[in-house]
PDB file of N, CA and C in Angstrom:
ATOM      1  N   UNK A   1     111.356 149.546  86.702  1.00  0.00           N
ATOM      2  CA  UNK A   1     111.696 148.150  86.865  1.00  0.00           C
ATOM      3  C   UNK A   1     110.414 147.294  86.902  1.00  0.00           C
ATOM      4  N   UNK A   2     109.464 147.725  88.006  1.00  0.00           N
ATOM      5  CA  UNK A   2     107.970 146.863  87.903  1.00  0.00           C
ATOM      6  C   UNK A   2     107.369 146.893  86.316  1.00  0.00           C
ATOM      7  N   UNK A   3     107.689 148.037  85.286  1.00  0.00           N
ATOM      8  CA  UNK A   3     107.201 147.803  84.358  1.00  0.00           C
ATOM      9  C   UNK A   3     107.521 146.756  83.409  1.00  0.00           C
ATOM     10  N   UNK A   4     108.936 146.323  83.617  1.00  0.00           N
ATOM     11  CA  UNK A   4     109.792 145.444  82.669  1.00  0.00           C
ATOM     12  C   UNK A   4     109.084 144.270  83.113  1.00  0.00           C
ATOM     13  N   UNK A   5     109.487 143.893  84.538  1.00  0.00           N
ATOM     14  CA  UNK A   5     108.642 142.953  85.157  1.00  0.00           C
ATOM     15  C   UNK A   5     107.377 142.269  84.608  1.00  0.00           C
ATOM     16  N   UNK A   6     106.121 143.126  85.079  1.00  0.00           N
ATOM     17  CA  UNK A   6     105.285 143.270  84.534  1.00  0.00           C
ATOM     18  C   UNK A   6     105.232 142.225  82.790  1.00  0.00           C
ATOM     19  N   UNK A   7     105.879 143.705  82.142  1.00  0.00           N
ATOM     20  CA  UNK A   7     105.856 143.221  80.524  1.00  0.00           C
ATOM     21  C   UNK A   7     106.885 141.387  80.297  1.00  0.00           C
ATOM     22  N   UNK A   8     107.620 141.770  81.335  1.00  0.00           N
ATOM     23  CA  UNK A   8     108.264 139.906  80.831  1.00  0.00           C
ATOM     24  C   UNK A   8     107.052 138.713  81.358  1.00  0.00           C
ATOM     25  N   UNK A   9     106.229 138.833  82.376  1.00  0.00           N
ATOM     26  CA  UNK A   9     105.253 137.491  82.811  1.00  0.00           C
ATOM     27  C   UNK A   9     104.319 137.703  81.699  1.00  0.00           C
ATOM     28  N   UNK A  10     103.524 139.113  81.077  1.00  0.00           N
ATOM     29  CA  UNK A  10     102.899 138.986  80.072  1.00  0.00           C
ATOM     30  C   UNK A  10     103.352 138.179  78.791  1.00  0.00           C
ATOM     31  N   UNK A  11     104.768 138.140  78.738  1.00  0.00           N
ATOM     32  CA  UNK A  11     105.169 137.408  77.161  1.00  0.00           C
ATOM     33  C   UNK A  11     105.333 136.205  77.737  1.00  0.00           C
ATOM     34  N   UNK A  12     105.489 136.041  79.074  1.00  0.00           N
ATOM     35  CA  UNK A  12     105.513 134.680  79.318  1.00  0.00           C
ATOM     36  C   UNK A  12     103.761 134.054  79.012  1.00  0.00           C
ATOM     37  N   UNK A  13     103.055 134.639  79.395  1.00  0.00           N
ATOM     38  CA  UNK A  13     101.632 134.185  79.388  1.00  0.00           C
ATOM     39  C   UNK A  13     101.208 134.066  78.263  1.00  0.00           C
ATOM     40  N   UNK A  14     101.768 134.981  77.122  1.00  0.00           N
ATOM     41  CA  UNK A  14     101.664 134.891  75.734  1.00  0.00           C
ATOM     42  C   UNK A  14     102.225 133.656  75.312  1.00  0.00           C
ATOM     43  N   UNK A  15     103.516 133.229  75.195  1.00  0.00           N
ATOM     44  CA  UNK A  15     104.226 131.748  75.024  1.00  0.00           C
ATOM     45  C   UNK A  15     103.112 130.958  75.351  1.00  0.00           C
ATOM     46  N   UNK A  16     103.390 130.524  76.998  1.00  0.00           N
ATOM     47  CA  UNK A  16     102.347 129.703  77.731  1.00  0.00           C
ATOM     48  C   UNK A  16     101.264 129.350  76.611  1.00  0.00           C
ATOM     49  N   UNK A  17     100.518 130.626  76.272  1.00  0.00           N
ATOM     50  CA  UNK A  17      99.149 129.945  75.814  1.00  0.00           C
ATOM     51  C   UNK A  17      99.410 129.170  74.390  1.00  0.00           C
ATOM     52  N   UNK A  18     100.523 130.252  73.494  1.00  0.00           N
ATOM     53  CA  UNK A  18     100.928 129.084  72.328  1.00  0.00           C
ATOM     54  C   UNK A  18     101.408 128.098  72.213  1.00  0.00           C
ATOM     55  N   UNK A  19     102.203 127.894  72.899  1.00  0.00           N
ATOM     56  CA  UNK A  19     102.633 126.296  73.259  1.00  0.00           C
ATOM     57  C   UNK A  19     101.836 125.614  73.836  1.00  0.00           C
ATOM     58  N   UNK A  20     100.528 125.087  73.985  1.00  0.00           N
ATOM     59  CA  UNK A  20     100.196 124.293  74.987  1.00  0.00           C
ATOM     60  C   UNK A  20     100.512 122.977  75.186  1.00  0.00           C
ATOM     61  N   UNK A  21     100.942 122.341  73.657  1.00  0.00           N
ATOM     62  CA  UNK A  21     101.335 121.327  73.561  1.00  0.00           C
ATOM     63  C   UNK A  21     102.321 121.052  74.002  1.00  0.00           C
ATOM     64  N   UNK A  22     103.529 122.088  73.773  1.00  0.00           N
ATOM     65  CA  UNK A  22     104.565 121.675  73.796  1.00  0.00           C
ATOM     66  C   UNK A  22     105.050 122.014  75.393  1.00  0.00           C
ATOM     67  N   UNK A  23     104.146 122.698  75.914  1.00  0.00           N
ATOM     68  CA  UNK A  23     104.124 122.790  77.337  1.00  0.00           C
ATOM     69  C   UNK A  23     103.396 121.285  77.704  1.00  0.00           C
ATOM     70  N   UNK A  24     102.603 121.045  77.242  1.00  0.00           N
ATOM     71  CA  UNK A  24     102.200 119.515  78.170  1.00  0.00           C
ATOM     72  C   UNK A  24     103.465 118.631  77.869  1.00  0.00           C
ATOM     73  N   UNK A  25     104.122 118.797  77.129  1.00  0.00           N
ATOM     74  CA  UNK A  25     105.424 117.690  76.995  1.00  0.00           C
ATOM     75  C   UNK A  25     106.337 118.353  77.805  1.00  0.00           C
ATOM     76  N   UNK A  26     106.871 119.329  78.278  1.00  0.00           N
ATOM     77  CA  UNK A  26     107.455 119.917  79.456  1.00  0.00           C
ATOM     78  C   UNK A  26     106.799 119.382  80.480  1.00  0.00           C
ATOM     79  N   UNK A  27     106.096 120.011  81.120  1.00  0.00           N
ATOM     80  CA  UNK A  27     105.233 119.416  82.126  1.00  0.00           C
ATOM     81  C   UNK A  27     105.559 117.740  82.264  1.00  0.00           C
ATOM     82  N   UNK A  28     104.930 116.964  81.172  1.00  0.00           N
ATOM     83  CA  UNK A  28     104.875 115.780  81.795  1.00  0.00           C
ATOM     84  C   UNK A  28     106.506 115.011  81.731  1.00  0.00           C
ATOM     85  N   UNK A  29     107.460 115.736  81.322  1.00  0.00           N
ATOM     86  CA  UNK A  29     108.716 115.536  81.661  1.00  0.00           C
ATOM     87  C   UNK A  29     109.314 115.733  82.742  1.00  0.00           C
ATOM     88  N   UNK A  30     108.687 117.011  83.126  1.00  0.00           N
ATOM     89  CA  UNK A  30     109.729 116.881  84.509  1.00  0.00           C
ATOM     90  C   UNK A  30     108.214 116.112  85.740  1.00  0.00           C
ATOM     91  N   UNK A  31     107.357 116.435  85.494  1.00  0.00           N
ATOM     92  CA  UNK A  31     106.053 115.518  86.391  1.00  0.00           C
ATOM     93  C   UNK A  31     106.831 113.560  86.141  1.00  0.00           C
ATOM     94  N   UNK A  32     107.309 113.101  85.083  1.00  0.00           N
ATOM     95  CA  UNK A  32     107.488 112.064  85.372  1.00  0.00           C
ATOM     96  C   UNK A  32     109.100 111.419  85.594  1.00  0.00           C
ATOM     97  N   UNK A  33     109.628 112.546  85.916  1.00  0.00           N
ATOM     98  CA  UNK A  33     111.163 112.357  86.663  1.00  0.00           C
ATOM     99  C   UNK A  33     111.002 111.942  87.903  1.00  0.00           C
ATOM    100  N   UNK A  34     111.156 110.930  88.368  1.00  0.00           N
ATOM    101  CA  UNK A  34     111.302 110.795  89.833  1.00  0.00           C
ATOM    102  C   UNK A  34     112.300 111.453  90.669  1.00  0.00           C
ATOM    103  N   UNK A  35     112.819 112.320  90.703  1.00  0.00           N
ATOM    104  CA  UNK A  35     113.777 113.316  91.428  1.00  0.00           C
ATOM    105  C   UNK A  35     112.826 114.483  91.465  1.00  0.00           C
ATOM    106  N   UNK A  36     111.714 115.045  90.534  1.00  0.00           N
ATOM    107  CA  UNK A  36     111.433 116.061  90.757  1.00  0.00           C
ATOM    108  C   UNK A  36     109.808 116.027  90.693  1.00  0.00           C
ATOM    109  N   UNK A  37     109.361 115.401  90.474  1.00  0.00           N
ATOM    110  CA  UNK A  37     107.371 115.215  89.575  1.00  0.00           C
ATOM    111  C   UNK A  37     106.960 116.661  90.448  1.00  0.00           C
ATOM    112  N   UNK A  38     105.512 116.218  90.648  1.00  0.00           N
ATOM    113  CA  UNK A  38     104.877 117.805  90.603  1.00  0.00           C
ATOM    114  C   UNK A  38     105.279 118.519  91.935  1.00  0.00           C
ATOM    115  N   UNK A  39     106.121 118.423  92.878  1.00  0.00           N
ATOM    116  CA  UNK A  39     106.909 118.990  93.584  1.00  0.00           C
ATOM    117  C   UNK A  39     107.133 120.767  92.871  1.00  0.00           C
ATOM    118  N   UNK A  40     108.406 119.890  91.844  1.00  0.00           N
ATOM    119  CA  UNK A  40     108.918 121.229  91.201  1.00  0.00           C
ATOM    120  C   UNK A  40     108.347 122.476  90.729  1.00  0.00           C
ATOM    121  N   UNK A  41     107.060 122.316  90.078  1.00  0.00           N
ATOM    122  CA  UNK A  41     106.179 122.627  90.011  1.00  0.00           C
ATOM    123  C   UNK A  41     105.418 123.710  91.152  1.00  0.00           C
ATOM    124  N   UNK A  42     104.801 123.086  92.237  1.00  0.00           N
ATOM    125  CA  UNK A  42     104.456 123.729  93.644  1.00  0.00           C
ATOM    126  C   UNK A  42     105.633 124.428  94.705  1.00  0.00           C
ATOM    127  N   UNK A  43     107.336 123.931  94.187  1.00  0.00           N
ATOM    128  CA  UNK A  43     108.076 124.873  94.450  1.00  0.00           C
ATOM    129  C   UNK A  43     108.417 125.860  93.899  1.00  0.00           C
ATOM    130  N   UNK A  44     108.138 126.028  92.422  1.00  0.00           N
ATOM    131  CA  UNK A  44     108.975 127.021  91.282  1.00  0.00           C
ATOM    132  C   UNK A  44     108.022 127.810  90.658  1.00  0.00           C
ATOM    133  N   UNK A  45     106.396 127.319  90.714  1.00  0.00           N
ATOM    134  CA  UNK A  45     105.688 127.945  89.727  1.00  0.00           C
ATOM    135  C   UNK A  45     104.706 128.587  90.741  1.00  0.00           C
ATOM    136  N   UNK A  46     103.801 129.622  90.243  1.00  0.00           N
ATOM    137  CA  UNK A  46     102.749 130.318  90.921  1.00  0.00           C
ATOM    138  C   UNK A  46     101.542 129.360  90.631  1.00  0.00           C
ATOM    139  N   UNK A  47     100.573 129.242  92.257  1.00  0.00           N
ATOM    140  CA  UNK A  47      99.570 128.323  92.295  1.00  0.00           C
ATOM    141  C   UNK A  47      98.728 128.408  91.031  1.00  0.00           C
ATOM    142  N   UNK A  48      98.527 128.844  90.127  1.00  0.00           N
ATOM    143  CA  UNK A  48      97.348 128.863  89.671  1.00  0.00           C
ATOM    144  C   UNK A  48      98.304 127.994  87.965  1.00  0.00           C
ATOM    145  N   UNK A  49      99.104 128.414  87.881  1.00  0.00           N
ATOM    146  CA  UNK A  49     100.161 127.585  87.164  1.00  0.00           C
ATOM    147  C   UNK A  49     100.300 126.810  87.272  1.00  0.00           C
ATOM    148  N   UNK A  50      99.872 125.729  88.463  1.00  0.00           N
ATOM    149  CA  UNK A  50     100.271 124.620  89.044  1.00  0.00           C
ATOM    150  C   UNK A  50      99.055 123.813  88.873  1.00  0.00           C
ATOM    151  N   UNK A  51      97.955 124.289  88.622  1.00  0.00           N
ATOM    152  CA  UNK A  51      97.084 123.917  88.403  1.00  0.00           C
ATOM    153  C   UNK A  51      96.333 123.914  86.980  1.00  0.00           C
ATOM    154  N   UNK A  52      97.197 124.748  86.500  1.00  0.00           N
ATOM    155  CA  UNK A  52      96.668 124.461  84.685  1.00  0.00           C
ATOM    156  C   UNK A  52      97.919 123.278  84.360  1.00  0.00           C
ATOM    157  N   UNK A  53      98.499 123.164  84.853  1.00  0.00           N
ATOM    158  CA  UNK A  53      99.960 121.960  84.857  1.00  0.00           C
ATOM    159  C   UNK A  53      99.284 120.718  84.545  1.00  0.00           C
ATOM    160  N   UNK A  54      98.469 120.491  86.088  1.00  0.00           N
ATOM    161  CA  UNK A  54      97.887 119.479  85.995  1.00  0.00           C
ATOM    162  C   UNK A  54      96.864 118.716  85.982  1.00  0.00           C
ATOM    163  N   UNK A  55      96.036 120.229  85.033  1.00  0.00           N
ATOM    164  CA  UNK A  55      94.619 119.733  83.987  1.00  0.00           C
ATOM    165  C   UNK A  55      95.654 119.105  82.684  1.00  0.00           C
ATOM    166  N   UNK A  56      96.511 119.768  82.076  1.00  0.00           N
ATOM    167  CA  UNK A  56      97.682 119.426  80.772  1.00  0.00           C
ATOM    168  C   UNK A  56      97.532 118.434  80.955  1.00  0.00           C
ATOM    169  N   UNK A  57      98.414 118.180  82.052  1.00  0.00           N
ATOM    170  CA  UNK A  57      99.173 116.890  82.519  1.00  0.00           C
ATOM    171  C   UNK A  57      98.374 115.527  82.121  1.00  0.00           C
ATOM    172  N   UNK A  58      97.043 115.670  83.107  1.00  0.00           N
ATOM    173  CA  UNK A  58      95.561 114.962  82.672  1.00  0.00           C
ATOM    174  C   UNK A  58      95.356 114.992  81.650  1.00  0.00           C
ATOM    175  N   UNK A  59      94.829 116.007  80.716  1.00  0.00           N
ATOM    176  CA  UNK A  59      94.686 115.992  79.177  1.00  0.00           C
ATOM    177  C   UNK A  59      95.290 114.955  78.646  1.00  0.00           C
ATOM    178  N   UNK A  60      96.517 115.337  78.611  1.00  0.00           N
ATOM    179  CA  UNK A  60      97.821 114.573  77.989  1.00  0.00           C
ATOM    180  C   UNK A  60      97.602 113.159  78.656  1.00  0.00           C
ATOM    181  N   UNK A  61      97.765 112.614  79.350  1.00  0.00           N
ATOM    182  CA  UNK A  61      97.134 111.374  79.645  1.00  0.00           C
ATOM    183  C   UNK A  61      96.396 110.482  79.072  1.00  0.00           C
ATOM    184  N   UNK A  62      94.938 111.872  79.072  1.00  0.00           N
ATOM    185  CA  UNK A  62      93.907 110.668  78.673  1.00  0.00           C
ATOM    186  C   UNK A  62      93.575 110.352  76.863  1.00  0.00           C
ATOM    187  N   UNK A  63      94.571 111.529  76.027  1.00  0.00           N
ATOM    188  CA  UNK A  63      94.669 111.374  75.115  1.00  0.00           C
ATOM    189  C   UNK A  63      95.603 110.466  74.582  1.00  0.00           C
ATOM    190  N   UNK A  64      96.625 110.110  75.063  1.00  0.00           N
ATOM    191  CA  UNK A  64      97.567 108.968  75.022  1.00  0.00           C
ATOM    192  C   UNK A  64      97.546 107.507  75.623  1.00  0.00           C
ATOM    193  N   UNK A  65      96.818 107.594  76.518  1.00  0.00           N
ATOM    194  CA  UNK A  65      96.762 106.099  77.434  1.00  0.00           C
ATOM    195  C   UNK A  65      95.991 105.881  76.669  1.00  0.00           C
ATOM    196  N   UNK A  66      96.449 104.009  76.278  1.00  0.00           N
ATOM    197  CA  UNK A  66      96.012 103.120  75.916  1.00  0.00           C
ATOM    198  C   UNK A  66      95.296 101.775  77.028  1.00  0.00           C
ATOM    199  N   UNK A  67      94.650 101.550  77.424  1.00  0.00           N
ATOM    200  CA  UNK A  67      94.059  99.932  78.027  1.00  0.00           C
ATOM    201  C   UNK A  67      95.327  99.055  78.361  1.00  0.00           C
ATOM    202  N   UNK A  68      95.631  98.562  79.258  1.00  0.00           N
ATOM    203  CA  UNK A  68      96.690  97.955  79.651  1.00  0.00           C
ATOM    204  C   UNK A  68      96.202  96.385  78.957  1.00  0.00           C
ATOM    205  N   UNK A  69      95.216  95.981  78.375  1.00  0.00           N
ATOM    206  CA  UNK A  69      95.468  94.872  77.691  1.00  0.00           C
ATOM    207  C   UNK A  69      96.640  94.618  76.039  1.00  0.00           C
ATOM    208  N   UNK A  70      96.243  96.099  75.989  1.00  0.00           N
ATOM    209  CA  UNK A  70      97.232  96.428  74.700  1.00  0.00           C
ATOM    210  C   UNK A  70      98.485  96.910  74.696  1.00  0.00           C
ATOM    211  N   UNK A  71      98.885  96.952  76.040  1.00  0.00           N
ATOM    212  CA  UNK A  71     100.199  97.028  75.908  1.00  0.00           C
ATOM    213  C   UNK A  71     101.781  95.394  76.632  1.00  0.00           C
ATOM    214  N   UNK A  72     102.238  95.644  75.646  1.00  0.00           N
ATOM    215  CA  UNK A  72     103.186  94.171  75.795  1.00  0.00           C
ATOM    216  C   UNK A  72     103.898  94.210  77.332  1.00  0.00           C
ATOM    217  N   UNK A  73     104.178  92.799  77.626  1.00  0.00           N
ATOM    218  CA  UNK A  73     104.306  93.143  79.280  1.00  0.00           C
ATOM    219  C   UNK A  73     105.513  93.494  78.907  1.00  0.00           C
ATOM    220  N   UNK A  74     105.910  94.253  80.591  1.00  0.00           N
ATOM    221  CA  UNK A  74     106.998  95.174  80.821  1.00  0.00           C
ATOM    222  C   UNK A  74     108.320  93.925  80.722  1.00  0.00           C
ATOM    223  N   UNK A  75     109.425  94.816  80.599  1.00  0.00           N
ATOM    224  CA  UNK A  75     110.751  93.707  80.689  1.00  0.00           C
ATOM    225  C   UNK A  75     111.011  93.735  82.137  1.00  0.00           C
ATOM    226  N   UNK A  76     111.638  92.430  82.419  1.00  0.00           N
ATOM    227  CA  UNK A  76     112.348  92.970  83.748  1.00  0.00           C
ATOM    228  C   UNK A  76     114.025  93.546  83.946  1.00  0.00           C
ATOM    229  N   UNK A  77     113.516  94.864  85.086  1.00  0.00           N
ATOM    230  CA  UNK A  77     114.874  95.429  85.334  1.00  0.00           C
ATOM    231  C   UNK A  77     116.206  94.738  85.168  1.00  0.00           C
ATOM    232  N   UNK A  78     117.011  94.651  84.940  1.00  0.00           N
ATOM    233  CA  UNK A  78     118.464  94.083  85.127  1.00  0.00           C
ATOM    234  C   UNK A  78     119.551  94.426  85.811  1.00  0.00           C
ATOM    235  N   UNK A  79     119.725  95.680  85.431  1.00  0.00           N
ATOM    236  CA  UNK A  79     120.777  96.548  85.540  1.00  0.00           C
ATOM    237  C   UNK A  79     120.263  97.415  85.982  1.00  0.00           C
ATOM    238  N   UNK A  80     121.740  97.979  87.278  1.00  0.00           N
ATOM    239  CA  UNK A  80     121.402  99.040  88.095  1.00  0.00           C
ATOM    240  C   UNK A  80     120.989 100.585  87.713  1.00  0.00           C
ATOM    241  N   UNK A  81     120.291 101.266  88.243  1.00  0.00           N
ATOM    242  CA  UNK A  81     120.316 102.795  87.383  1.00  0.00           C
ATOM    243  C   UNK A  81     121.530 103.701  88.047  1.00  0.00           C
ATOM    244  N   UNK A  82     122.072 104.053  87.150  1.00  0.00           N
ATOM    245  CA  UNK A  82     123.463 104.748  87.236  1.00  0.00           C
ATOM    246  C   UNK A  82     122.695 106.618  87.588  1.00  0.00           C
ATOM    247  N   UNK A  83     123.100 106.599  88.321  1.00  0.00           N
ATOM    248  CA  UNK A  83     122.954 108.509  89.199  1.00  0.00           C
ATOM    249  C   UNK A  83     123.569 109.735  88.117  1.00  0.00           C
ATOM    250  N   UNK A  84     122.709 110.256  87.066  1.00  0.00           N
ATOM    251  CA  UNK A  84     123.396 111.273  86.710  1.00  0.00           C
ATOM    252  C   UNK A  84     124.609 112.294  86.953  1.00  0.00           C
ATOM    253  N   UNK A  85     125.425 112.494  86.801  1.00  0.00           N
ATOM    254  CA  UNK A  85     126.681 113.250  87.441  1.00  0.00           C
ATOM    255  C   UNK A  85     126.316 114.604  87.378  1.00  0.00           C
ATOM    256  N   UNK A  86     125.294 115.141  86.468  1.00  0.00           N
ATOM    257  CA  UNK A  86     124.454 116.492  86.306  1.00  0.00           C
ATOM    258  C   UNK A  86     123.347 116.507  87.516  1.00  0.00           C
ATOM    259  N   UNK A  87     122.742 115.562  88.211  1.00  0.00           N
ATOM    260  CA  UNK A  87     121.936 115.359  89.077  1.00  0.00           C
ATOM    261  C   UNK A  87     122.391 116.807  89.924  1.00  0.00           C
ATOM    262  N   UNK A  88     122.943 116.548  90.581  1.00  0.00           N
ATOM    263  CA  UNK A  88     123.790 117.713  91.909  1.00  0.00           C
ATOM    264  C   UNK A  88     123.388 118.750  91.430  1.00  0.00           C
ATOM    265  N   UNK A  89     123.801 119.291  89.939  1.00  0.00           N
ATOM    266  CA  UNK A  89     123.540 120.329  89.893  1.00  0.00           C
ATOM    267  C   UNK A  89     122.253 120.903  89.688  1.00  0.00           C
ATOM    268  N   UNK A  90     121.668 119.884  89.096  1.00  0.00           N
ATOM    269  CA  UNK A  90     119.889 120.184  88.418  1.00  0.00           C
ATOM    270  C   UNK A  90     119.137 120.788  89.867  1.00  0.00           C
ATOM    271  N   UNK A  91     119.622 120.047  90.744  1.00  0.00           N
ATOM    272  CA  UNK A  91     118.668 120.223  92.261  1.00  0.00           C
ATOM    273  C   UNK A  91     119.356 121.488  93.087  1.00  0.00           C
ATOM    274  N   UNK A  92     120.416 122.082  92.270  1.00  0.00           N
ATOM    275  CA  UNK A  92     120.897 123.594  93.530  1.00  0.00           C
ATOM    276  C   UNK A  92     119.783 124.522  93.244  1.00  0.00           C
ATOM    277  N   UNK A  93     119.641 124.989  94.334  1.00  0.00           N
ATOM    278  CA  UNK A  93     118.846 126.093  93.981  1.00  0.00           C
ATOM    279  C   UNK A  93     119.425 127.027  92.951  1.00  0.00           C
ATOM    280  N   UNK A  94     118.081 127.988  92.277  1.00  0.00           N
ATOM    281  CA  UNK A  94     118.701 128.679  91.320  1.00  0.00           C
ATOM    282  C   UNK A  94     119.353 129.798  91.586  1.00  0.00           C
ATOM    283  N   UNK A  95     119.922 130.765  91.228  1.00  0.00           N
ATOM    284  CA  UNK A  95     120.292 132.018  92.060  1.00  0.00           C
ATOM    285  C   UNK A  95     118.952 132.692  91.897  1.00  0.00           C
ATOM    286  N   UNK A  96     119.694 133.777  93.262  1.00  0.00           N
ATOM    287  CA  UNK A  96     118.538 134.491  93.878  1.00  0.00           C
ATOM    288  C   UNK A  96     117.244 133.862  94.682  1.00  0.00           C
ATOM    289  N   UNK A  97     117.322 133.007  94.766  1.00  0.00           N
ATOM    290  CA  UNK A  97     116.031 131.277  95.960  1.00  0.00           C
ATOM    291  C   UNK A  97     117.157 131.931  96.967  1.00  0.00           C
TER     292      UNK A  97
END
Protein backbone atom coordinates (compact mmCIF):
# COMPACT_ATOMS: atom_id res chain seq x y z
CA UNK A 1 0.00 0.00 0.00
CA UNK A 2 2.93 2.64 1.05
CA UNK A 3 4.25 1.75 -2.34
CA UNK A 4 1.13 2.85 -4.37
CA UNK A 5 1.11 5.79 -2.12
CA UNK A 6 4.40 6.67 -2.56
CA UNK A 7 4.16 6.17 -6.58
CA UNK A 8 0.71 8.39 -6.72
CA UNK A 9 2.49 11.90 -4.88
CA UNK A 10 5.43 11.14 -7.35
CA UNK A 11 2.98 11.53 -10.50
CA UNK A 12 1.52 14.12 -8.66
CA UNK A 13 4.94 15.99 -8.48
CA UNK A 14 5.45 15.02 -12.04
CA UNK A 15 1.99 16.95 -13.18
CA UNK A 16 2.80 19.76 -10.63
CA UNK A 17 6.01 20.53 -12.38
CA UNK A 18 4.32 20.40 -16.01
CA UNK A 19 1.66 22.44 -15.45
CA UNK A 20 3.08 25.33 -13.84
CA UNK A 21 1.07 27.55 -15.62
CA UNK A 22 -1.83 26.07 -15.48
CA UNK A 23 -1.29 25.49 -11.83
CA UNK A 24 -0.74 29.30 -11.26
CA UNK A 25 -4.30 29.72 -12.76
CA UNK A 26 -5.58 27.12 -10.16
CA UNK A 27 -3.90 28.62 -7.47
CA UNK A 28 -4.84 32.09 -8.17
CA UNK A 29 -8.50 30.91 -8.49
CA UNK A 30 -9.18 29.53 -5.56
CA UNK A 31 -6.39 32.29 -3.68
CA UNK A 32 -8.88 34.89 -5.11
CA UNK A 33 -12.30 33.39 -3.95
CA UNK A 34 -13.23 35.05 -0.98
CA UNK A 35 -14.75 31.94 0.77
CA UNK A 36 -11.54 30.19 0.49
CA UNK A 37 -7.97 32.36 -0.60
CA UNK A 38 -4.80 30.95 0.80
CA UNK A 39 -6.50 29.36 3.80
CA UNK A 40 -7.38 26.35 1.58
CA UNK A 41 -4.24 25.95 0.66
CA UNK A 42 -2.52 25.86 4.46
CA UNK A 43 -5.54 23.54 5.23
CA UNK A 44 -5.37 20.96 2.27
CA UNK A 45 -1.86 21.17 0.96
CA UNK A 46 1.63 20.14 2.52
CA UNK A 47 3.77 23.26 3.81
CA UNK A 48 6.23 23.35 1.35
CA UNK A 49 3.35 23.30 -1.39
CA UNK A 50 2.05 26.17 0.16
CA UNK A 51 4.81 27.93 -0.42
CA UNK A 52 5.68 27.26 -4.04
CA UNK A 53 1.71 28.40 -4.27
CA UNK A 54 2.66 31.55 -3.31
CA UNK A 55 5.95 32.34 -5.15
CA UNK A 56 3.23 31.24 -8.50
CA UNK A 57 0.80 33.20 -7.09
CA UNK A 58 3.46 36.31 -6.99
CA UNK A 59 4.92 35.38 -10.32
CA UNK A 60 1.58 35.46 -11.78
CA UNK A 61 0.95 38.82 -10.45
CA UNK A 62 3.77 40.56 -11.35
CA UNK A 63 3.59 39.33 -14.84
CA UNK A 64 0.04 40.51 -15.31
CA UNK A 65 -0.42 43.66 -13.18
CA UNK A 66 -0.67 46.57 -14.97
CA UNK A 67 -0.16 50.42 -13.13
CA UNK A 68 -3.44 51.43 -11.84
CA UNK A 69 -3.25 54.57 -14.06
CA UNK A 70 -4.11 52.24 -16.94
CA UNK A 71 -6.75 50.70 -15.80
CA UNK A 72 -10.54 52.26 -16.34
CA UNK A 73 -12.22 53.09 -13.03
CA UNK A 74 -14.12 50.36 -11.40
CA UNK A 75 -18.12 50.34 -11.84
CA UNK A 76 -20.11 50.70 -8.95
CA UNK A 77 -21.70 47.63 -7.22
CA UNK A 78 -25.51 47.56 -7.71
CA UNK A 79 -26.81 44.47 -7.14
CA UNK A 80 -26.70 42.14 -4.36
CA UNK A 81 -24.29 38.99 -4.63
CA UNK A 82 -26.51 36.02 -4.70
CA UNK A 83 -24.84 32.88 -2.33
CA UNK A 84 -24.07 29.95 -4.53
CA UNK A 85 -26.48 26.98 -3.73
CA UNK A 86 -23.16 24.69 -4.43
CA UNK A 87 -21.43 26.89 -1.69
CA UNK A 88 -22.53 24.26 1.30
CA UNK A 89 -21.21 21.76 -0.42
CA UNK A 90 -17.75 23.10 -1.75
CA UNK A 91 -16.90 23.83 2.12
CA UNK A 92 -17.86 19.99 3.65
CA UNK A 93 -15.09 18.46 4.45
CA UNK A 94 -13.83 15.89 2.08
CA UNK A 95 -14.17 12.27 3.10
CA UNK A 96 -11.79 10.77 5.24
CA UNK A 97 -10.77 14.84 7.08
Amino acid sequence: MKLSVDAGWEKLKEYWNKDVDLASIYIAAIALDPTRKMSYFTAHWQPEWVEDARRLLLQLWQRHNTPTSTRPPPEAATEAIEVPEFLPWMNAPLAGE
